[in-house]
N, C-alpha and C. Protein backbone atom coordinates (compact mmCIF):
# COMPACT_ATOMS: atom_id res chain seq x y z
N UNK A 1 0.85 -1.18 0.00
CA UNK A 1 0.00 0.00 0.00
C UNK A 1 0.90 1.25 0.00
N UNK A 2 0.34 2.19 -0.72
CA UNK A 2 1.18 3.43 -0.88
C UNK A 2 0.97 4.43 0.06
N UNK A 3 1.64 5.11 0.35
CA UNK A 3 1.50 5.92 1.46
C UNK A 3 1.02 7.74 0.56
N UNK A 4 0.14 8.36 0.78
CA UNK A 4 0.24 9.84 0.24
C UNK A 4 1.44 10.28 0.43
N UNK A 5 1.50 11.41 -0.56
CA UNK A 5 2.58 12.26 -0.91
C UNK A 5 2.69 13.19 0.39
N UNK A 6 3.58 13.69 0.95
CA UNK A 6 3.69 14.82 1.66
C UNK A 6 3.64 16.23 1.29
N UNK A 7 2.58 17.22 1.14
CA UNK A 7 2.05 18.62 0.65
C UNK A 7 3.49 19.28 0.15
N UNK A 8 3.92 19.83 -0.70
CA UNK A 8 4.65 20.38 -1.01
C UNK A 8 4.48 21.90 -0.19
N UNK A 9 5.60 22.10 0.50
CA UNK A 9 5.74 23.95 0.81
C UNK A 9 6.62 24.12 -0.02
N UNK A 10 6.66 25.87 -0.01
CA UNK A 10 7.47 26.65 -0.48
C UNK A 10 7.84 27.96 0.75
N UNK A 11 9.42 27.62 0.30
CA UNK A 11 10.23 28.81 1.58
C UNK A 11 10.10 30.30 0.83
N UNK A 12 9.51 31.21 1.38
CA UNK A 12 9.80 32.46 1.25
C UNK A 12 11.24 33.11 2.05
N UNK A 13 12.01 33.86 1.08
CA UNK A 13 12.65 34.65 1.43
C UNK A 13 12.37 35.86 2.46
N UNK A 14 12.77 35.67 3.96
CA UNK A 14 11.75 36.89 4.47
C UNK A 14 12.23 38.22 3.84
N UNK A 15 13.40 38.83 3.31
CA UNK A 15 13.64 39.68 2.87
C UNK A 15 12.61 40.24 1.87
N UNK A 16 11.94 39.35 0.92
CA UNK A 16 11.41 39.52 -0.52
C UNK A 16 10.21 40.03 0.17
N UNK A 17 9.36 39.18 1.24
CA UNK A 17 8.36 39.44 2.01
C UNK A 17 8.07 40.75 2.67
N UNK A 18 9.12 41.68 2.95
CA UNK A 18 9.78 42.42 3.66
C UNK A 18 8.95 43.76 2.37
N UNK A 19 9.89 43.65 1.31
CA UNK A 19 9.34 44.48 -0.08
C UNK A 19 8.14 44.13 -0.59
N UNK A 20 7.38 42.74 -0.60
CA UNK A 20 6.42 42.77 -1.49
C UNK A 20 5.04 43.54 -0.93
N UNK A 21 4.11 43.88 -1.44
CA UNK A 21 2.72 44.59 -0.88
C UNK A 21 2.02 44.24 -1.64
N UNK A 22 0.64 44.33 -0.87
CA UNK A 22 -0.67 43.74 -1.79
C UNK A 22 -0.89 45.14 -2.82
N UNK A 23 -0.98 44.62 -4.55
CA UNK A 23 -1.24 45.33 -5.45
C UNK A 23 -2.48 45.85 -5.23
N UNK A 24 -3.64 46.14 -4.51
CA UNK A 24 -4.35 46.88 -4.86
C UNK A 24 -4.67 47.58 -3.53
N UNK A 25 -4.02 47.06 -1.66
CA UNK A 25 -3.92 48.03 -0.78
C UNK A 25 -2.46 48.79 -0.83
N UNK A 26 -1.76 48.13 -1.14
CA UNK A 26 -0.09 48.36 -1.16
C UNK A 26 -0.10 48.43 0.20
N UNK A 27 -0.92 47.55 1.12
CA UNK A 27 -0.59 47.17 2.58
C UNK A 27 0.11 45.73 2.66
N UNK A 28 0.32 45.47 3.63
CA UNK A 28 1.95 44.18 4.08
C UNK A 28 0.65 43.04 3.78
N UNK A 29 1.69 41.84 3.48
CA UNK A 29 1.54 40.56 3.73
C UNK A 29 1.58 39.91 4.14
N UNK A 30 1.05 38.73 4.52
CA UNK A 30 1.54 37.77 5.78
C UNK A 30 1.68 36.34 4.54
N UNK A 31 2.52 35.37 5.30
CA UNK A 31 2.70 34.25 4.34
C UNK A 31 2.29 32.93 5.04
N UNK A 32 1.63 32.34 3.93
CA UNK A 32 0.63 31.36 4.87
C UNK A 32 1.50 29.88 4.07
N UNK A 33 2.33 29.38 4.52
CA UNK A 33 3.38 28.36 4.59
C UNK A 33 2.22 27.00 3.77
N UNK A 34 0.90 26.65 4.26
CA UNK A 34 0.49 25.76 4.23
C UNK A 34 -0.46 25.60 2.97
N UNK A 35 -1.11 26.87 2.65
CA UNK A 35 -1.58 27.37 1.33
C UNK A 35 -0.89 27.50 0.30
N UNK A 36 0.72 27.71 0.10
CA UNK A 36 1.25 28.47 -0.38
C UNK A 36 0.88 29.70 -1.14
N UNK A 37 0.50 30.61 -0.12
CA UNK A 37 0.13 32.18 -0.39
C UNK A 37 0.72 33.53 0.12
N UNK A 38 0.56 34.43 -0.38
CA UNK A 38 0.78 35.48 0.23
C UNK A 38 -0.27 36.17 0.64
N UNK A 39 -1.06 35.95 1.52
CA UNK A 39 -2.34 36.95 2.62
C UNK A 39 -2.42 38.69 2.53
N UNK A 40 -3.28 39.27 1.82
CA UNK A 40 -3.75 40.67 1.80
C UNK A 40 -4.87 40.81 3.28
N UNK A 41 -4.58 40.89 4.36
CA UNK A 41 -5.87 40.73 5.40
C UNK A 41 -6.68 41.80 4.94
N UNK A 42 -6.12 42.87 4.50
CA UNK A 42 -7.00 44.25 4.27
C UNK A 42 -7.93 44.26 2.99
N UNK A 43 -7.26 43.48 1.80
CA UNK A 43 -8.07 43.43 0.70
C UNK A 43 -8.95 42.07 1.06
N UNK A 44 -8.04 40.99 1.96
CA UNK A 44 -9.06 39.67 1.78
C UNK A 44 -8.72 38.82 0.36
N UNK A 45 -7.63 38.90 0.05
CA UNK A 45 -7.14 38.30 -1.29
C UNK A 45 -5.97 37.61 -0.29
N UNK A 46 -5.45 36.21 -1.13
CA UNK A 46 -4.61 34.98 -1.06
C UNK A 46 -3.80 35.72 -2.28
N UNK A 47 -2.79 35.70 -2.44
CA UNK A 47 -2.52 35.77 -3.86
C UNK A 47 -1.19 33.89 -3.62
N UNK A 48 -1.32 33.22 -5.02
CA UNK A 48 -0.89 32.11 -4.69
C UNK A 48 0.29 32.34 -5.30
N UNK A 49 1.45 31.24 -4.78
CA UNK A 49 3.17 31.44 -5.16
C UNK A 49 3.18 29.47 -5.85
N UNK A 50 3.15 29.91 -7.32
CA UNK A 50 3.44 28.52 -8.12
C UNK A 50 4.62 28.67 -8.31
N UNK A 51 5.27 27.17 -8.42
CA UNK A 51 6.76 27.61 -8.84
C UNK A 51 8.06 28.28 -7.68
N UNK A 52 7.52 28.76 -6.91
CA UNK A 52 8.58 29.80 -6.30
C UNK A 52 8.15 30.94 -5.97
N UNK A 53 7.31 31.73 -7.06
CA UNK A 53 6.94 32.71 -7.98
C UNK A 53 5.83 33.48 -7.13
N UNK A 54 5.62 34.15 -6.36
CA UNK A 54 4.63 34.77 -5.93
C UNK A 54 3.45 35.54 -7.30
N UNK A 55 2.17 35.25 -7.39
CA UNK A 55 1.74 35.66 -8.62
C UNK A 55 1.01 37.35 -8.14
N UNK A 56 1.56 38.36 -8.36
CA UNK A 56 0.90 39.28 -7.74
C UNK A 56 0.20 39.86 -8.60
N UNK A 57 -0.67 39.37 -9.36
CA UNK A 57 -2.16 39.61 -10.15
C UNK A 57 -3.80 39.67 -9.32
N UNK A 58 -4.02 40.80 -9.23
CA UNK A 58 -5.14 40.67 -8.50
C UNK A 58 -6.08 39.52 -9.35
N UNK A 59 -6.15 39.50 -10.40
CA UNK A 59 -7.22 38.81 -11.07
C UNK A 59 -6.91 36.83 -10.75
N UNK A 60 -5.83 37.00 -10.09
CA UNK A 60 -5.23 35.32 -9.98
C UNK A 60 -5.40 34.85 -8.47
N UNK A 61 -5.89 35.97 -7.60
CA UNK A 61 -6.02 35.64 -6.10
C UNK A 61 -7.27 35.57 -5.77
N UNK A 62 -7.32 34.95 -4.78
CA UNK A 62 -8.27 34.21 -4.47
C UNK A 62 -8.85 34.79 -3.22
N UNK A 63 -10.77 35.00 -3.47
CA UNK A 63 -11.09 35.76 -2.26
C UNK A 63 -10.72 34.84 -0.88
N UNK A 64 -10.80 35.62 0.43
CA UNK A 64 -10.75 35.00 1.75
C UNK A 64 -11.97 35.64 2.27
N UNK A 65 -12.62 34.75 2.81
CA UNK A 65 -12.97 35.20 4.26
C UNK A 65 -12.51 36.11 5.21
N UNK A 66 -13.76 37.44 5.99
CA UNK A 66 -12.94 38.22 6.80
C UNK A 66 -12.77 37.20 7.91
């Protein structure tokens, strides 16, 4: 029997984290390790990191819950 895969994370650079801002508050981010996202709390947008790649397209993030 096969065992599941273990979830892939992705490491953020805290430096990069440090510079990046949500494109449409240009308020901070928080990074959610388990989603692989970058968190807008103020807009309520996920924006997701494929690849490495943080995608900072509002049209590619994903609403949240307040």
């Amino acid at each position: 029997m096969t065992q599941p895969l273990p979830a892939l994370t992705v490491d953020i650079d805290p430096r990069l984290l440090e510079i990046l801002v949500c494109p449409v508050t240009h308020g901070p981010l928080t990074y959610d390790r388990e989603k692989a996202e970058l968190v807008s709390k103020s807009a309520n947008l996920a924006y997701p990191i494929r690849d490495g790649v943080p995608i900072m397209l509002p049209e590619e993030a994903r609403e949240i819950a307040d």
